[in-house]
C-alpha atoms as a PDB file:
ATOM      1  CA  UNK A   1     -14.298  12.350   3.591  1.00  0.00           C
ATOM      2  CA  UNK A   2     -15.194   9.187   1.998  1.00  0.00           C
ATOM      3  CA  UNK A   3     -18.464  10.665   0.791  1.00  0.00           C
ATOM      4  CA  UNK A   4     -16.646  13.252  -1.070  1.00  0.00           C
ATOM      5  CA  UNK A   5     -14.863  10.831  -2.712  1.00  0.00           C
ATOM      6  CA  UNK A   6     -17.747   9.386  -3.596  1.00  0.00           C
ATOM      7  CA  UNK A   7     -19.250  12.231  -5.441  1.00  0.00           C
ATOM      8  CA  UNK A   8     -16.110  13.175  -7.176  1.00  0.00           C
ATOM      9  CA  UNK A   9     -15.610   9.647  -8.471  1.00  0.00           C
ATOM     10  CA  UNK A  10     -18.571  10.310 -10.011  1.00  0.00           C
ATOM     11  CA  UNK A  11     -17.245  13.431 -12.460  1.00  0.00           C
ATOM     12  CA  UNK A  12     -13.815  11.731 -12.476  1.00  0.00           C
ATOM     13  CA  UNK A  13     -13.945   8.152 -12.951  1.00  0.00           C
ATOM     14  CA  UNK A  14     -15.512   8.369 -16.510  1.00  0.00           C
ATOM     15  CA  UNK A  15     -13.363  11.143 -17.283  1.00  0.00           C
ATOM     16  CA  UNK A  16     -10.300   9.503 -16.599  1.00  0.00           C
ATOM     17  CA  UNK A  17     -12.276   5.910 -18.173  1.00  0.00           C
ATOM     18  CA  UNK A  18     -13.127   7.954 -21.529  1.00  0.00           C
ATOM     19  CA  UNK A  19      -8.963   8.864 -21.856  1.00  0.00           C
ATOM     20  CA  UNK A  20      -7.846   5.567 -21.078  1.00  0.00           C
ATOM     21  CA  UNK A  21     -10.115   4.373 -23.450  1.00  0.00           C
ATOM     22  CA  UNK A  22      -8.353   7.378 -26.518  1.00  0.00           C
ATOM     23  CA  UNK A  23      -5.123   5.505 -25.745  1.00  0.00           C
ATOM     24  CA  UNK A  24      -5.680   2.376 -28.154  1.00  0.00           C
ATOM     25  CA  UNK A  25      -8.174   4.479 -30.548  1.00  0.00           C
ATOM     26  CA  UNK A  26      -5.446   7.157 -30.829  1.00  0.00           C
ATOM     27  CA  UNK A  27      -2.168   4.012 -30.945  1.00  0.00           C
ATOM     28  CA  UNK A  28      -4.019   2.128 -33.388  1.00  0.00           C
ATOM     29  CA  UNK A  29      -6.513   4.317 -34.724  1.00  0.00           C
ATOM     30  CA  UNK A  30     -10.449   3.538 -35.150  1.00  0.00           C
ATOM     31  CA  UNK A  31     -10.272   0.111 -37.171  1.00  0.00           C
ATOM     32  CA  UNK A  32      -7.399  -1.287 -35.877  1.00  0.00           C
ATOM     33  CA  UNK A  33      -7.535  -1.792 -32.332  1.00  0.00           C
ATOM     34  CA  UNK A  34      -8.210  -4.852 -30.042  1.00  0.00           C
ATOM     35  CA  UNK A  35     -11.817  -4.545 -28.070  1.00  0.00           C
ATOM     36  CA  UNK A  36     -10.761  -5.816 -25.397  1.00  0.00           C
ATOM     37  CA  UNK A  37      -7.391  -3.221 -25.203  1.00  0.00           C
ATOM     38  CA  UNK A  38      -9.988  -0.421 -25.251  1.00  0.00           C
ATOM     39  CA  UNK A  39     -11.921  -1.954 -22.536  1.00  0.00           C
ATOM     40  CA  UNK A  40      -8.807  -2.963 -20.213  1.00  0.00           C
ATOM     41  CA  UNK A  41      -7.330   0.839 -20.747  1.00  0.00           C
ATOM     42  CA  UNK A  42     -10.603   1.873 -19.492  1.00  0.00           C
ATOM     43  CA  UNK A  43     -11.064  -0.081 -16.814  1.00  0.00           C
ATOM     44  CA  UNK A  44      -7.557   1.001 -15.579  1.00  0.00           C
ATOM     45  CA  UNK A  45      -8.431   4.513 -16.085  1.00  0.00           C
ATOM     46  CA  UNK A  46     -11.260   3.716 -13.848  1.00  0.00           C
ATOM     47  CA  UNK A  47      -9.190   1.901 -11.331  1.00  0.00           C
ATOM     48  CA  UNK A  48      -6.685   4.975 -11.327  1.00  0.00           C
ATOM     49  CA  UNK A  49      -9.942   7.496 -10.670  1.00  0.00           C
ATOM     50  CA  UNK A  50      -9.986   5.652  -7.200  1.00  0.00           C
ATOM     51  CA  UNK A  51      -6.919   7.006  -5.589  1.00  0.00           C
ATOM     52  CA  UNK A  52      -7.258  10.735  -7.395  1.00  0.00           C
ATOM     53  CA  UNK A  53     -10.756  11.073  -6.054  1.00  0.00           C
ATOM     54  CA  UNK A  54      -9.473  10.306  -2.797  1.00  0.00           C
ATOM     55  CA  UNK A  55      -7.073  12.729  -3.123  1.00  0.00           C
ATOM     56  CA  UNK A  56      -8.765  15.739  -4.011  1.00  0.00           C
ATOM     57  CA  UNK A  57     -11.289  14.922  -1.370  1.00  0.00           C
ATOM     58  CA  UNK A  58      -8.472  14.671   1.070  1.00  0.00           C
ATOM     59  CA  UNK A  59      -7.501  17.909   0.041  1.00  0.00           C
ATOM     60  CA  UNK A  60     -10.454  19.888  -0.018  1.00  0.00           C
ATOM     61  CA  UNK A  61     -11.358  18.994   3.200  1.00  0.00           C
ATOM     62  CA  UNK A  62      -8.248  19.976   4.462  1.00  0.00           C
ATOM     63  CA  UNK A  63      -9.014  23.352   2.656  1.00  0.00           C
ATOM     64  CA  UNK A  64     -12.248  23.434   4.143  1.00  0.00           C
ATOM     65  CA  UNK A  65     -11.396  22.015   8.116  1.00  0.00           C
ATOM     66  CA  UNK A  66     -11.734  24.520  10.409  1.00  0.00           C
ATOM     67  CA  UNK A  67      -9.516  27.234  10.794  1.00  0.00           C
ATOM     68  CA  UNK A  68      -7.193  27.875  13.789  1.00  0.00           C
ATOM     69  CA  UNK A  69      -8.243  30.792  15.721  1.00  0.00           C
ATOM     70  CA  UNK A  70      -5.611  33.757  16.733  1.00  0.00           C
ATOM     71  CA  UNK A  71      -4.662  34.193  20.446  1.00  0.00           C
ATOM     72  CA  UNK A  72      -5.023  37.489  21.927  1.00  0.00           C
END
């Protein structure tokens, strides 16, 4: 399972980076803002990417375990 949260970390860690990172640009707008607020509110979008991947793994492969089999 940890492999496919490996690969989906890898579509949804920069997604959720690149909207952390809108927060300050959209607050404070495109020459106001603090560098290193931009790069802090992406690196905890990143950090937050972690658990989510996780997640959906988790429940994909719980979509995709094996099915139980009727008795007769």
């Amino acid at each position: 399972m940890w492999k496919l949260a490996l690969i989906l970390f890898i579509v949804i860690g920069p997604t959720l980076a690149g909207a952390g990172a809108l927060v300050p640009l959209t607050v404070y707008g495109v020459n106001d803002f603090n560098p290193l607020l931009l790069i802090g509110s992406a690196v905890a979008g990143a950090l937050v990417a972690v658990p989510v991947s996780y997640v959906v793994a988790r429940k994909i492969g719980t979509l995709m375990g094996p099915k139980p089999t009727p008795q007769l």
